[in-house]
Protein backbone atom coordinates (compact mmCIF):
# COMPACT_ATOMS: atom_id res chain seq x y z
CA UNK A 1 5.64 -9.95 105.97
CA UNK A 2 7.61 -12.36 107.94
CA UNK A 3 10.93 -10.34 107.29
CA UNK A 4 9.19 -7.13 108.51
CA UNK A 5 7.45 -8.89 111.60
CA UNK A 6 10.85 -10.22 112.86
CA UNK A 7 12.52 -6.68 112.32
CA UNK A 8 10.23 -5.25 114.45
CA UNK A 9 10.41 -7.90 117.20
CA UNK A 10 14.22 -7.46 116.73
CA UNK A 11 14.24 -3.78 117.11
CA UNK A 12 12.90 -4.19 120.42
CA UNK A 13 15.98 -5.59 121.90
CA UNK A 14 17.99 -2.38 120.38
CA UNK A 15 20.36 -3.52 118.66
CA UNK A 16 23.13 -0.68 117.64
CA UNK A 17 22.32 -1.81 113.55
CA UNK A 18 19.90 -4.23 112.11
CA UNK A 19 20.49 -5.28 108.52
CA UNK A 20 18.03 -7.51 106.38
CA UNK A 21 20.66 -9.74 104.34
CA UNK A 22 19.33 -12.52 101.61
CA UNK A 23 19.64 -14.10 97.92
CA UNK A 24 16.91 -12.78 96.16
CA UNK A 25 14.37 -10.58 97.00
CA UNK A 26 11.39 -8.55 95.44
CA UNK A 27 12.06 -5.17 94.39
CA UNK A 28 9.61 -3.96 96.11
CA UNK A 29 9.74 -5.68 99.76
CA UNK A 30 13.20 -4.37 99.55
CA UNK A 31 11.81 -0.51 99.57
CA UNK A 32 9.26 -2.14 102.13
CA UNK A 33 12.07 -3.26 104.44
CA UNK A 34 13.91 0.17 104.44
CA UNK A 35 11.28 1.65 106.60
CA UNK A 36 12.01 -1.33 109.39
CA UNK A 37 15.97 -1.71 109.35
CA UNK A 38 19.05 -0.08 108.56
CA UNK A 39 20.02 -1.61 105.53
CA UNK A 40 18.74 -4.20 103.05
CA UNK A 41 21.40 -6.33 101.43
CA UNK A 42 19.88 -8.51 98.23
CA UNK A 43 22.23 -9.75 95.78
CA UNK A 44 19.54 -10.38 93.46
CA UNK A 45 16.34 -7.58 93.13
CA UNK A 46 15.16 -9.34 89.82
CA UNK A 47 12.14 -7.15 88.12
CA UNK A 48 9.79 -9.93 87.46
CA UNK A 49 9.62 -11.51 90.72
CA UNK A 50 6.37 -14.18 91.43
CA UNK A 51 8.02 -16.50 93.98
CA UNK A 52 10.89 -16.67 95.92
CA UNK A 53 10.78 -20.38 95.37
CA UNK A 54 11.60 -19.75 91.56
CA UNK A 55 15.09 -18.43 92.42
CA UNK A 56 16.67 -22.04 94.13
CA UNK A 57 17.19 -25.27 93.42
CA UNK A 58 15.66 -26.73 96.48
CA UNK A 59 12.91 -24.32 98.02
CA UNK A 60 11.85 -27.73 100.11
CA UNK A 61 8.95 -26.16 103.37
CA UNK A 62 9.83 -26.00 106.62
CA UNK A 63 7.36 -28.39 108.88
CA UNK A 64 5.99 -26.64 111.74
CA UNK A 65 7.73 -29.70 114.05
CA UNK A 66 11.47 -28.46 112.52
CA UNK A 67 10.44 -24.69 113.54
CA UNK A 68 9.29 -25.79 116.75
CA UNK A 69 12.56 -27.98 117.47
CA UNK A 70 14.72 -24.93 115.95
CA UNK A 71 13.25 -22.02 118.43
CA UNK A 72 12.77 -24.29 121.25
């Protein structure tokens, strides 16, 4: 959802491509993304995917203050 949100806000600025690049990614938000970008890059689609958390070694959250301090 938040990868498809900030495609769309992206598209409004035009940009000549807009590619959705990460490490791991369900299968299915993959075929989700197509519809919003030009290309989804994921090195790792695996089949039985519950939580992107699952796939790194330190999946620590983001506090709202960081996000704040990072788009301000």
């Amino acid at each position: 959802v938040t990868a498809r949100a900030a495609a769309r806000m992206l598209r409004r600025d035009r940009p000549r491509s807009l590619i959705f690049a990460a490490p791991v990614c369900a299968p299915e938000a993959a075929i989700g993304l197509k519809s919003e970008v030009d290309d989804v890059v994921c090195v790792l689609r695996p089949e039985r995917f519950r939580a992107v958390g699952e796939w790194y070694a330190d999946f620590g959250q983001t506090t709202d203050e960081e996000v704040i301090e990072l788009l301000g």
